[in-house]
C-alpha atoms as a PDB file:
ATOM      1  CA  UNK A   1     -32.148 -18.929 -69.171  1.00  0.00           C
ATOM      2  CA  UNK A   2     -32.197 -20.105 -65.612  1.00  0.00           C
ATOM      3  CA  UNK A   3     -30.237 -17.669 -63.161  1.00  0.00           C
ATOM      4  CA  UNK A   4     -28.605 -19.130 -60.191  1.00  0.00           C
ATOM      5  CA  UNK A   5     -27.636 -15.680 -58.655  1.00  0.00           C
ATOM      6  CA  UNK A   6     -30.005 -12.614 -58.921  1.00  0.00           C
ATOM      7  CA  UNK A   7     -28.597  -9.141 -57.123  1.00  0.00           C
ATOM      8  CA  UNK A   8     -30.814  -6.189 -55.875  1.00  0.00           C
ATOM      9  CA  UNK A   9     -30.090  -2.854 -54.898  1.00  0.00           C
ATOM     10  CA  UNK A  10     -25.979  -4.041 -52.996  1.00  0.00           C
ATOM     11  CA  UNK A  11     -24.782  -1.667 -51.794  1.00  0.00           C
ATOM     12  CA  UNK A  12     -21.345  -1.710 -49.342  1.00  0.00           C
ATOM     13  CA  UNK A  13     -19.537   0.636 -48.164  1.00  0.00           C
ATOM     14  CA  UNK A  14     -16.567   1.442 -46.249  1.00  0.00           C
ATOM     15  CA  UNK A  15     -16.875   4.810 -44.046  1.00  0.00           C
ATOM     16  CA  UNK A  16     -18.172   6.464 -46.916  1.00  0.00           C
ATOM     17  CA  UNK A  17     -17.032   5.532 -49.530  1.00  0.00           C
ATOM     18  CA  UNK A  18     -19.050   2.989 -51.725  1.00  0.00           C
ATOM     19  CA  UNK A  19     -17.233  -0.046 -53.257  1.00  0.00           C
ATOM     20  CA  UNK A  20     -20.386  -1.682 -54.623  1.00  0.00           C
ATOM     21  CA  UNK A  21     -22.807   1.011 -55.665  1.00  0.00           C
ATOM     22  CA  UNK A  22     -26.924  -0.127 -55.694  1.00  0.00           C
ATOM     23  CA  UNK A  23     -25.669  -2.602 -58.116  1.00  0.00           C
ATOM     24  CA  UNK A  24     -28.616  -4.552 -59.607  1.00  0.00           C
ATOM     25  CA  UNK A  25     -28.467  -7.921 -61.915  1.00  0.00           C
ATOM     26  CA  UNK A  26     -28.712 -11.530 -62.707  1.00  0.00           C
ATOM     27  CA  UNK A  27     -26.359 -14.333 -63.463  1.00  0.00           C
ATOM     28  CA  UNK A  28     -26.947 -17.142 -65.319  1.00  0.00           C
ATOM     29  CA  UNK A  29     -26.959 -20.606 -65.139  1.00  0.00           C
ATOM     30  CA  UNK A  30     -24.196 -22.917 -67.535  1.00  0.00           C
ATOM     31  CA  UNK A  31     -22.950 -19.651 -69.083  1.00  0.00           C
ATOM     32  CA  UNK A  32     -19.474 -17.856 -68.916  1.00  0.00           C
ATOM     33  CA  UNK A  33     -19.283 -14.182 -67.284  1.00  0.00           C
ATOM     34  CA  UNK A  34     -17.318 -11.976 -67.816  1.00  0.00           C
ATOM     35  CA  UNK A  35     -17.056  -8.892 -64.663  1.00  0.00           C
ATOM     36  CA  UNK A  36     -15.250  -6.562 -65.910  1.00  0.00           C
ATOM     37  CA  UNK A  37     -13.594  -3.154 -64.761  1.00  0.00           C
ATOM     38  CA  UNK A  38     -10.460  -1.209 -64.284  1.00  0.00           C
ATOM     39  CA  UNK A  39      -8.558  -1.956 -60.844  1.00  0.00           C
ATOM     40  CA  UNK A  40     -10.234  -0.987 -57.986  1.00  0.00           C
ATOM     41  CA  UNK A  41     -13.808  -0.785 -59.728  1.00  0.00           C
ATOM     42  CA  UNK A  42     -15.139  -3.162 -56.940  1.00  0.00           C
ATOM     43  CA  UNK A  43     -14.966  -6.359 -58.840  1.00  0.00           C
ATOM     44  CA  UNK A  44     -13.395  -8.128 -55.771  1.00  0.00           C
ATOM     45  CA  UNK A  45     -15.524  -6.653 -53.503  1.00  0.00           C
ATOM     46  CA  UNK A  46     -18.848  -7.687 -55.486  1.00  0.00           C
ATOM     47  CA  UNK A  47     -17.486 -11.527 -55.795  1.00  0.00           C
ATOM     48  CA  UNK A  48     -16.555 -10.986 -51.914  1.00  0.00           C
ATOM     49  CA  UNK A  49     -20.150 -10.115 -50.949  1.00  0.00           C
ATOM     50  CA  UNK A  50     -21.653 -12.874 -53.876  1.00  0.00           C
ATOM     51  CA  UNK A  51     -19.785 -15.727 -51.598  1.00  0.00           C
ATOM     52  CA  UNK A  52     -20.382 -14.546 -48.536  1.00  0.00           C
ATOM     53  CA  UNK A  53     -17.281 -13.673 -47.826  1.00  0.00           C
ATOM     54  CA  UNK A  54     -18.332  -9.769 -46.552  1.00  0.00           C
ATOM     55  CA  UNK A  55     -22.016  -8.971 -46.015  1.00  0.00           C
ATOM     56  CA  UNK A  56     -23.663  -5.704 -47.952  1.00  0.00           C
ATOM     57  CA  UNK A  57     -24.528  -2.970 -46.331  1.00  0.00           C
ATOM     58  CA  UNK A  58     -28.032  -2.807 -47.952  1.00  0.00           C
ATOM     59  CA  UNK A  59     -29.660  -4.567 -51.110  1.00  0.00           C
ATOM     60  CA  UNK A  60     -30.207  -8.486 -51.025  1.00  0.00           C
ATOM     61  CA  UNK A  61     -28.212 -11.521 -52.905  1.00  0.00           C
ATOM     62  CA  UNK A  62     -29.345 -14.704 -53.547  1.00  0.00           C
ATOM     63  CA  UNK A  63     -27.754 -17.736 -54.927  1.00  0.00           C
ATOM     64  CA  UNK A  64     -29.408 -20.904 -55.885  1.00  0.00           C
ATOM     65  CA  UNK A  65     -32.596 -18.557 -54.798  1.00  0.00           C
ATOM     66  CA  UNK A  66     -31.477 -18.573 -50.956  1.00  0.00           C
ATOM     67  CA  UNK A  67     -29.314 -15.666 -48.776  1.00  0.00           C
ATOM     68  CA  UNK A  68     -25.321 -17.090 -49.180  1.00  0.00           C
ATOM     69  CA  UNK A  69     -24.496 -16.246 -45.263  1.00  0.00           C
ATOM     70  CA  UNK A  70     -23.566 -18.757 -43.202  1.00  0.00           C
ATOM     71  CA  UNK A  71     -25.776 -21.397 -46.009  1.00  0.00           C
ATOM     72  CA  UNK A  72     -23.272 -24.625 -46.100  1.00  0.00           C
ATOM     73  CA  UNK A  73     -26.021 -25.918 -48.763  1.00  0.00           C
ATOM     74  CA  UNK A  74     -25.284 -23.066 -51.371  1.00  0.00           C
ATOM     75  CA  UNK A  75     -21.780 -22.383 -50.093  1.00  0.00           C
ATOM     76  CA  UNK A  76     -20.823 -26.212 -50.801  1.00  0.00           C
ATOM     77  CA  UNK A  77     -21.574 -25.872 -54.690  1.00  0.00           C
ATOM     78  CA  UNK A  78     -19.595 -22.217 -55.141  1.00  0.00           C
ATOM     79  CA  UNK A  79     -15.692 -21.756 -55.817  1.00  0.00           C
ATOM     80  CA  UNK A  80     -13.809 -18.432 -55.057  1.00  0.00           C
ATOM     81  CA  UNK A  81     -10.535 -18.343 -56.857  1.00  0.00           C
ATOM     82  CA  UNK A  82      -8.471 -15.026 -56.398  1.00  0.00           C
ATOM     83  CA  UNK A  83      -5.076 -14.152 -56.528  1.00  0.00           C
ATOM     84  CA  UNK A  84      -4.168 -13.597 -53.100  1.00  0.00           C
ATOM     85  CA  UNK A  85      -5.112 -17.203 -52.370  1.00  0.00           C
ATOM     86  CA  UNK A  86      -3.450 -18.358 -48.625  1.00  0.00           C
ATOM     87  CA  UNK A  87      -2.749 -22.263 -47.359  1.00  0.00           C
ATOM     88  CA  UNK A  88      -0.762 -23.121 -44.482  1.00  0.00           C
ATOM     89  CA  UNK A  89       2.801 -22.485 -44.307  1.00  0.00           C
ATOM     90  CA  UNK A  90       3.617 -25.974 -44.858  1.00  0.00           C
ATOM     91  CA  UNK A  91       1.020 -26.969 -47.597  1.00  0.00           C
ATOM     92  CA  UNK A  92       2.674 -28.180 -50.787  1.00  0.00           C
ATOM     93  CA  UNK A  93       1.184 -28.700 -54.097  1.00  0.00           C
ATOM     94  CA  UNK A  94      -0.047 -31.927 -53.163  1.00  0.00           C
ATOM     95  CA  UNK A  95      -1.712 -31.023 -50.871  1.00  0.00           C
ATOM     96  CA  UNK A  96      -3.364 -28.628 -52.204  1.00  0.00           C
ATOM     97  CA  UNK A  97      -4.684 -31.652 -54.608  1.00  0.00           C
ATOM     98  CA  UNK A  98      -5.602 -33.975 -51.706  1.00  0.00           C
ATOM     99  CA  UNK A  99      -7.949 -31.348 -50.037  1.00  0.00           C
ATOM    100  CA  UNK A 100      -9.513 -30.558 -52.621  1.00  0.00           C
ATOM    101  CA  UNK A 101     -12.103 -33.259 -52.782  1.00  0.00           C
ATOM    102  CA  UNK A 102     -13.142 -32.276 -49.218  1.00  0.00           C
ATOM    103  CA  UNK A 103     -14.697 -28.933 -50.019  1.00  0.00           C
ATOM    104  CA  UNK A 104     -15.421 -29.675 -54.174  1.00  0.00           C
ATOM    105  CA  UNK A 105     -17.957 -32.483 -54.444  1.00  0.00           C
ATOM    106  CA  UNK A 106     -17.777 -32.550 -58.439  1.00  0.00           C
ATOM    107  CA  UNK A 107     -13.618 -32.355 -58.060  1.00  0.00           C
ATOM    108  CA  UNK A 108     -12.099 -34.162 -61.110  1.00  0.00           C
ATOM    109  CA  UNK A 109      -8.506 -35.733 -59.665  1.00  0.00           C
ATOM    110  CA  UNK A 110      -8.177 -37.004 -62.954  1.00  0.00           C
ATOM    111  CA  UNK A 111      -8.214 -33.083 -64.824  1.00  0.00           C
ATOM    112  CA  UNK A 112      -6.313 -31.444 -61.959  1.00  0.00           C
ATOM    113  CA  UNK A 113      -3.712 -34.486 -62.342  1.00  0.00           C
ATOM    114  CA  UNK A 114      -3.643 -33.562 -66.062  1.00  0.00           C
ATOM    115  CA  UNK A 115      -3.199 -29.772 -65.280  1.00  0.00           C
ATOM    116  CA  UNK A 116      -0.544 -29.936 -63.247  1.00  0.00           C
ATOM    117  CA  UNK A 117       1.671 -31.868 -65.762  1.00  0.00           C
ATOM    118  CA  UNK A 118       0.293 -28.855 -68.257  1.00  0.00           C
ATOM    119  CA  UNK A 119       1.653 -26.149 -65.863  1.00  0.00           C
ATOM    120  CA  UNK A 120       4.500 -28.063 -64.932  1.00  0.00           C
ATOM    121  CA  UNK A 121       4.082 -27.663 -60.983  1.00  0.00           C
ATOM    122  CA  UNK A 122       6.443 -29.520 -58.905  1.00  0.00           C
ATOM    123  CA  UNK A 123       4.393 -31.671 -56.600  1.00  0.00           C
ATOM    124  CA  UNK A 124       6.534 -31.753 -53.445  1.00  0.00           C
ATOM    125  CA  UNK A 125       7.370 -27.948 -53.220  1.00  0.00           C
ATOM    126  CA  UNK A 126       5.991 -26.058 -50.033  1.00  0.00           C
ATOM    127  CA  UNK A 127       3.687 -23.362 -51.693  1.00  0.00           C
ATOM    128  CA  UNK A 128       5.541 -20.418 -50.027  1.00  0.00           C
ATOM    129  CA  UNK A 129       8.486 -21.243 -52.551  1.00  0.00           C
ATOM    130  CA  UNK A 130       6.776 -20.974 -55.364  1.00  0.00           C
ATOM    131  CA  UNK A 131       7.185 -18.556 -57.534  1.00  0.00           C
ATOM    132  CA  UNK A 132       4.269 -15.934 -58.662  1.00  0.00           C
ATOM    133  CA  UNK A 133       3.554 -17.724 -61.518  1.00  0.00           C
ATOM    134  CA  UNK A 134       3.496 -21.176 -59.618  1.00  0.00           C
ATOM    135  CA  UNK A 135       1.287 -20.030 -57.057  1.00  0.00           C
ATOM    136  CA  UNK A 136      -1.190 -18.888 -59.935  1.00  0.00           C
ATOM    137  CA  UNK A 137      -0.960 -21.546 -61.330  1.00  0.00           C
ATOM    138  CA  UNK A 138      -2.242 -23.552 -58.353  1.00  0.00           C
ATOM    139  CA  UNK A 139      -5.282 -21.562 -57.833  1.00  0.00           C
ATOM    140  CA  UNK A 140      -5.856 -21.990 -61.537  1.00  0.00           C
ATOM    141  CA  UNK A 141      -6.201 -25.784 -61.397  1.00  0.00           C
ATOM    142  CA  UNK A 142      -7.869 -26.067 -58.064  1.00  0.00           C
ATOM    143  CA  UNK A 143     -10.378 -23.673 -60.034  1.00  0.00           C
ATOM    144  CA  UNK A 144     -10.938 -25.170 -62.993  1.00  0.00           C
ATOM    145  CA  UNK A 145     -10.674 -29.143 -61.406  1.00  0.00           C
ATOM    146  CA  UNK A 146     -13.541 -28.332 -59.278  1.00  0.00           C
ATOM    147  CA  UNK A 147     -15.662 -28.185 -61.145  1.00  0.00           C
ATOM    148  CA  UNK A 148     -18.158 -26.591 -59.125  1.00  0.00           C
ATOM    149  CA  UNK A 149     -22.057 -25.294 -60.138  1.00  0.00           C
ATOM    150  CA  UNK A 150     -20.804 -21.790 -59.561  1.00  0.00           C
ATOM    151  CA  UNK A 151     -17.081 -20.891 -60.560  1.00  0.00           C
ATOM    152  CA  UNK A 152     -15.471 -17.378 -59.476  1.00  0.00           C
ATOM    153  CA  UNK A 153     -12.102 -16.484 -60.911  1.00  0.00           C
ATOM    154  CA  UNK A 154     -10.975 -13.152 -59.243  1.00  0.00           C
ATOM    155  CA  UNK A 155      -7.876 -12.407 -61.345  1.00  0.00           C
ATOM    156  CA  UNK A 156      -6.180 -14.981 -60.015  1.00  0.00           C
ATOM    157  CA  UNK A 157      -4.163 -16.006 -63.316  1.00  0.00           C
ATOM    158  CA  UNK A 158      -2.402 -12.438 -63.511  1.00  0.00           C
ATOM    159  CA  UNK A 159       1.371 -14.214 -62.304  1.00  0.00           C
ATOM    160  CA  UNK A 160       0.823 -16.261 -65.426  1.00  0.00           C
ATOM    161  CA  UNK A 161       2.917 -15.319 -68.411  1.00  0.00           C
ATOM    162  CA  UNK A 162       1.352 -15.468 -71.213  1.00  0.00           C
ATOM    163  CA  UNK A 163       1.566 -18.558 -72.707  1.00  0.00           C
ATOM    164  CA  UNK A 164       0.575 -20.087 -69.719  1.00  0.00           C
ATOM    165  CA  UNK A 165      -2.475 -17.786 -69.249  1.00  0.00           C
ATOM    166  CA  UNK A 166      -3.587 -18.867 -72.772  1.00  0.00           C
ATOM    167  CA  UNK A 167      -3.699 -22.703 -71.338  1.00  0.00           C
ATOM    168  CA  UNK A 168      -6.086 -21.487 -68.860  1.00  0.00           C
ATOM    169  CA  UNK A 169      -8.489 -20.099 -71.595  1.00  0.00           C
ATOM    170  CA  UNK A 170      -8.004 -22.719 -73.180  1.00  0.00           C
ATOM    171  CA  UNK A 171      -8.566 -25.323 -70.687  1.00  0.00           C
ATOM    172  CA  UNK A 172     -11.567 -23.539 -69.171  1.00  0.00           C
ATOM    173  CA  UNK A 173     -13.402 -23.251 -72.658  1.00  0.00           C
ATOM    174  CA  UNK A 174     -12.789 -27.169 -73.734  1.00  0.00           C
ATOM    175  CA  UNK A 175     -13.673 -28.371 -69.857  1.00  0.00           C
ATOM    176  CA  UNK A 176     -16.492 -26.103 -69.908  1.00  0.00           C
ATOM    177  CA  UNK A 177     -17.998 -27.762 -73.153  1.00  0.00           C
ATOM    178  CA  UNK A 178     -17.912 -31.174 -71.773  1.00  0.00           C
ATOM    179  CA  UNK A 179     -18.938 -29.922 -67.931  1.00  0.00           C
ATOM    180  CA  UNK A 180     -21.035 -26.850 -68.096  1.00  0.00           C
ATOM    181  CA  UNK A 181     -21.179 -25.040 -65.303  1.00  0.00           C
ATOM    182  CA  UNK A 182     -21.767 -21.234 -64.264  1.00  0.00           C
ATOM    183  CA  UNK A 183     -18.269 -19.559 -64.654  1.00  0.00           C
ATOM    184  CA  UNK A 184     -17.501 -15.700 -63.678  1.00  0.00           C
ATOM    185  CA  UNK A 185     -14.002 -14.106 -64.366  1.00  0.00           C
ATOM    186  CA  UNK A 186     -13.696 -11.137 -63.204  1.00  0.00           C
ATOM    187  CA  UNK A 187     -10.473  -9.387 -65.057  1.00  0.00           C
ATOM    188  CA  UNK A 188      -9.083  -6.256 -66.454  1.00  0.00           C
ATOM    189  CA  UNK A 189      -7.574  -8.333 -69.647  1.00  0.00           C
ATOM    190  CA  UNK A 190     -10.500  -7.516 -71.718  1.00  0.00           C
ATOM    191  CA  UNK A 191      -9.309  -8.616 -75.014  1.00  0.00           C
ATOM    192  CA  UNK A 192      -7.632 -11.790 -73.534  1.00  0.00           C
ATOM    193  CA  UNK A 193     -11.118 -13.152 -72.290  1.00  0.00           C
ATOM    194  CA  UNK A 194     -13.688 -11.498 -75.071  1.00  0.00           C
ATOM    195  CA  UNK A 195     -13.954 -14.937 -76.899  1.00  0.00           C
ATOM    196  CA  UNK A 196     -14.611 -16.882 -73.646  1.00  0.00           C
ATOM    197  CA  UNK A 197     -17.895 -14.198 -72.563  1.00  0.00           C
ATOM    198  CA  UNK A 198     -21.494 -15.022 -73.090  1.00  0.00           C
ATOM    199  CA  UNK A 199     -22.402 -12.384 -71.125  1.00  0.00           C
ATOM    200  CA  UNK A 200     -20.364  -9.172 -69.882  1.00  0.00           C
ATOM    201  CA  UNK A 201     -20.732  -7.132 -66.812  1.00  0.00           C
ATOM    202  CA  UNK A 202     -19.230  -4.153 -66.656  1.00  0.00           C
ATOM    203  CA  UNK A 203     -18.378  -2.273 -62.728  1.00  0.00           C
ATOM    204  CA  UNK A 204     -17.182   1.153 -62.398  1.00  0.00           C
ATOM    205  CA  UNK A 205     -16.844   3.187 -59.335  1.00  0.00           C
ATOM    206  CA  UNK A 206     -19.010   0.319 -57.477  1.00  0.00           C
ATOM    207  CA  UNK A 207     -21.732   0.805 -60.398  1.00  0.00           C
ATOM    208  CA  UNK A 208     -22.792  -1.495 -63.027  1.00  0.00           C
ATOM    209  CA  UNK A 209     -22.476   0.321 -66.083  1.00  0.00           C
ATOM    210  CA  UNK A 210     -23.021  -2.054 -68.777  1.00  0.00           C
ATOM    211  CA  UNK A 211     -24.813  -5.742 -68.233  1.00  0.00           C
ATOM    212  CA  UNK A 212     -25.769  -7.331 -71.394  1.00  0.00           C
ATOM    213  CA  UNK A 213     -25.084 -10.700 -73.655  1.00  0.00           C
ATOM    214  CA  UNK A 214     -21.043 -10.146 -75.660  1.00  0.00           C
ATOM    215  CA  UNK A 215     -22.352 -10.702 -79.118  1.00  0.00           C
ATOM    216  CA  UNK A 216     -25.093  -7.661 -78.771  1.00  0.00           C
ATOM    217  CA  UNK A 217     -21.811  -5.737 -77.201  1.00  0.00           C
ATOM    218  CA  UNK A 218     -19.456  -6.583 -79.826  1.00  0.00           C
ATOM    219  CA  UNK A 219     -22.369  -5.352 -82.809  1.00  0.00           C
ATOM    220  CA  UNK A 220     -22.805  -2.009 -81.467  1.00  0.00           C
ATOM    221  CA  UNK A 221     -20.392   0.265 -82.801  1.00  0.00           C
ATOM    222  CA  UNK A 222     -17.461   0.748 -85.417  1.00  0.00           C
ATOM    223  CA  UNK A 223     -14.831   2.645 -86.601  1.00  0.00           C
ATOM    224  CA  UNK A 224     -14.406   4.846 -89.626  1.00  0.00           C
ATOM    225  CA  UNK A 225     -11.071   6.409 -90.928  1.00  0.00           C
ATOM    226  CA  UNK A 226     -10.364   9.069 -93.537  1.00  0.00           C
ATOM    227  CA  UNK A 227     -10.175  12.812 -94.610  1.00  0.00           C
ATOM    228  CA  UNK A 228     -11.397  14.613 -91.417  1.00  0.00           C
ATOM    229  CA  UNK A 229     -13.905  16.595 -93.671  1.00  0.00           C
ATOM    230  CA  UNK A 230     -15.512  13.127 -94.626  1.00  0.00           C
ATOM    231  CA  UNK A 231     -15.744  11.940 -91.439  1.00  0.00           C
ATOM    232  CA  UNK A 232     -16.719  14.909 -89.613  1.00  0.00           C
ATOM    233  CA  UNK A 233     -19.743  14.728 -92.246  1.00  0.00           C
ATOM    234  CA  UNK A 234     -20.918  11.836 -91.537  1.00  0.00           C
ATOM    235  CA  UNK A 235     -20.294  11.241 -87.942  1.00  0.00           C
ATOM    236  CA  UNK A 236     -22.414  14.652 -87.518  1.00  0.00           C
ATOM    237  CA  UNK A 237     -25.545  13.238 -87.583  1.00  0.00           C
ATOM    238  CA  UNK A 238     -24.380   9.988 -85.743  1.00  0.00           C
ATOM    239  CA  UNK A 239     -23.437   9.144 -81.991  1.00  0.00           C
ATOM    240  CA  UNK A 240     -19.646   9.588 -81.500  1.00  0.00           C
ATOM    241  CA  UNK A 241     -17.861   7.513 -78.634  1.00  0.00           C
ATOM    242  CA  UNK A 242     -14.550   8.696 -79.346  1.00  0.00           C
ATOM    243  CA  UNK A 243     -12.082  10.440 -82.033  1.00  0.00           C
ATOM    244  CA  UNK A 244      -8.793  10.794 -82.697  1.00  0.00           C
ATOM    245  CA  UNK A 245      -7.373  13.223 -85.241  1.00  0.00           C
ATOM    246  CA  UNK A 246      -3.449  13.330 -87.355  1.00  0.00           C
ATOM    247  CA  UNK A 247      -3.050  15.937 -88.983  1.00  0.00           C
ATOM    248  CA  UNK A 248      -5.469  15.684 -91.743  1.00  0.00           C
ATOM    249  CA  UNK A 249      -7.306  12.113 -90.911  1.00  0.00           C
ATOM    250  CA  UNK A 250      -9.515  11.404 -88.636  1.00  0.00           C
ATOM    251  CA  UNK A 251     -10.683   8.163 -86.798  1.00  0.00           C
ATOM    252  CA  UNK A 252     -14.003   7.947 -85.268  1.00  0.00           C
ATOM    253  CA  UNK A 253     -15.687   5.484 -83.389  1.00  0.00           C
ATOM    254  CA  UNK A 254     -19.424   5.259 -84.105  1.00  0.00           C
ATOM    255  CA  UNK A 255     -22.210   3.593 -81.748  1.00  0.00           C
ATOM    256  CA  UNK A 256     -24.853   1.781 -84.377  1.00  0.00           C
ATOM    257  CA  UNK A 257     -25.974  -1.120 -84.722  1.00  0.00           C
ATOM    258  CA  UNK A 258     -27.353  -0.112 -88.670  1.00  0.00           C
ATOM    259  CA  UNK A 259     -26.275  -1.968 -91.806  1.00  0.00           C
ATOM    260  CA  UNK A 260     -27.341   1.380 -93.744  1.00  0.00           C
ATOM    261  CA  UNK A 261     -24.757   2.909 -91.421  1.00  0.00           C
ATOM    262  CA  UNK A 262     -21.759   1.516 -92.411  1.00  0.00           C
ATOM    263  CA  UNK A 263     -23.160   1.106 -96.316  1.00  0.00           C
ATOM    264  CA  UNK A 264     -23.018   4.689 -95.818  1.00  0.00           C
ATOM    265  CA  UNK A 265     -19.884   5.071 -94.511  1.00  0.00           C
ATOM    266  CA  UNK A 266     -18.534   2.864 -97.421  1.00  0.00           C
ATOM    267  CA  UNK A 267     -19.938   5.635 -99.823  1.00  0.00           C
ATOM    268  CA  UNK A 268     -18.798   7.820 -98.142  1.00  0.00           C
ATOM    269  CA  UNK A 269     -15.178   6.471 -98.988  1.00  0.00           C
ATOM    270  CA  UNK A 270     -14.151   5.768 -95.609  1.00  0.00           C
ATOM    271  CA  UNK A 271     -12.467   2.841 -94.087  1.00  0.00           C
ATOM    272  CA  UNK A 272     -14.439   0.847 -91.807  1.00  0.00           C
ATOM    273  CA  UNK A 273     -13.199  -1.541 -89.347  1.00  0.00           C
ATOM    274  CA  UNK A 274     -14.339  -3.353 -85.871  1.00  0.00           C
ATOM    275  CA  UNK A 275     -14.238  -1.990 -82.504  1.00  0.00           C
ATOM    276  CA  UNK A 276     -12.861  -4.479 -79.816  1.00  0.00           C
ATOM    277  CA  UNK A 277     -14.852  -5.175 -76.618  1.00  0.00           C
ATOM    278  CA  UNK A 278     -12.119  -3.538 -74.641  1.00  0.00           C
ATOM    279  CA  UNK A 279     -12.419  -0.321 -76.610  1.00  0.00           C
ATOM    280  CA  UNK A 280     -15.835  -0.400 -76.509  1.00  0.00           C
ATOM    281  CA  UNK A 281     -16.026  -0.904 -72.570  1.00  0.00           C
ATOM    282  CA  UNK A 282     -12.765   1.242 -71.730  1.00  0.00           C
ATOM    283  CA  UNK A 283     -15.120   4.212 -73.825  1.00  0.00           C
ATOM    284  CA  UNK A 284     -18.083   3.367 -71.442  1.00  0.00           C
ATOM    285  CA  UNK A 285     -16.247   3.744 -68.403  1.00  0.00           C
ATOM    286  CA  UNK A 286     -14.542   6.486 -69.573  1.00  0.00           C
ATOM    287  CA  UNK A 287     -18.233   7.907 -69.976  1.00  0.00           C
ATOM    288  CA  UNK A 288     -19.250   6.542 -66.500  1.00  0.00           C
ATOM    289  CA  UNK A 289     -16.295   8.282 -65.131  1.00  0.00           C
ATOM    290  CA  UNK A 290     -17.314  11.759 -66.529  1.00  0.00           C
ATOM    291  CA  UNK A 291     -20.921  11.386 -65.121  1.00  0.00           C
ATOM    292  CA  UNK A 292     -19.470   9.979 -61.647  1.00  0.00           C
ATOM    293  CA  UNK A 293     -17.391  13.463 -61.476  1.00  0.00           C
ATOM    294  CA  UNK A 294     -20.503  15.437 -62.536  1.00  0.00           C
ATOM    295  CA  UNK A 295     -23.067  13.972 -59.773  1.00  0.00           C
ATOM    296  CA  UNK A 296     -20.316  13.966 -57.236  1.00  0.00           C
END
């Protein structure tokens, strides 16, 4: 696939500590992204430094193939969405709306008119009366209505309740269908966004740990449960991300990617079941903690 943004060697860091870590990789065109870490992993700092919105203090990005800085030709087609999204004091929702077309050439009044009445946002409130949820809500449509060749979505959905957060998913995946466009959410609510992800990028301590498609993610490991005997046996000769023990069962969580694997774990008598992409990525930066700590 065509990439739009390709990263080399970033690296920033504040005093000395590094937010963004020689990070290293691609993003491709018309495909949702998933960036994905625990807080303070430097997924806000990375989307900072992708829009030109802090500079690195070594490695090179490029979008659209040119350097983001001060470029009004690349910076034109990007959106940055985060929570901590600021308008003027007086700004109300409309606003908001009306502006929008200025800096969002592809901006759809028509879908953000249609959101709005979704999220039930009163039109005429000033935006520093809105509520957490409100204010999410805004960013959320002026996101998703713009439609723009490049998409970022720092977390900004988080004062959403739940129900409401699922209209984002699901407006994003349906809008995306008909208007494909490069979308990357960066999020700690792994399991909320796993169906959305073609691709997953995983940050922790400033490093990417894990930067491959979702479906080759989500075929890589499994779970067995049983007698701890039977599946001490057979996860002895296997790779082991993680087990649990009560009193005498045992679950394990296997990385393989082997149909003879799991035949053998039926034989075996064990119960075998699917690992989610959140357990699977909370285990590799578990892992990528432990070797952080060691090379410290």
């Amino acid at each position: 696939m065509t990439e739009v943004i390709r990263v080399s060697s970033l690296t920033r860091k504040f005093g000395k500590q590094a937010a963004v870590d020689n990070a290293s990789f691609t993003i491709e065109k018309d495909a949702i992204h998933g960036l994905l870490g625990r807080n303070g992993a430097g997924k806000t700092t990375l989307m900072q430094l992708l829009t030109a919105q802090d500079f690195p203090t070594a490695g090179s990005i490029e979008v659209f193939g040119a350097n983001p800085v001060e470029n009004a030709k690349v910076l034109s087609q990007l959106c940055f969405i985060k929570e901590s999204q600021r308008y003027p004091d007086e700004f109300k929702v409309r606003h908001v709306l009306e502006s929008a077309p200025w800096f969002f050439a592809n901006w759809s009044e028509s879908f953000a008119n249609d959101l709005v009445e979704e999220f039930d946002l009163p039109r005429e409130k000033k935006l520093k009366k809105l509520s957490r949820g409100q204010l999410s809500a805004v960013g959320v449509i002026v996101g998703l209505a713009s439609r723009a060749p490049i998409t970022f979505f720092d977390e900004p959905y988080l004062g959403l309740d739940a129900v409401a957060r699922q209209l984002f998913y699901d407006r994003l995946l349906a809008d995306y269908a008909e208007n494909p466009r490069t979308v990357i959410l960066s999020t700690h609510l792994i399991d909320e966004v796993s169906n959305l992800l073609e691709r997953v990028i995983v940050i922790d301590h400033g490093r990417i740990v894990l930067d491959e498609q979702a479906e080759s993610i989500r075929g890589r490991a499994f779970s067995v449960s049983g007698t701890s005997g039977a599946v001490d046996d057979f996860a002895s000769t296997r790779k082991v991300l993680y087990s649990s023990r009560l009193g005498g069962l045992t679950t394990a969580t296997v990385e393989s990617t082997s149909a003879d694997d799991r035949k053998a774990a039926a034989a075996a008598g064990l119960e075998i079941s699917p690992v989610s992409l959140q357990q699977l990525i909370i285990q590799k930066t578990s892992s990528s903690e432990r070797e952080f700590e060691h090379s410290a």
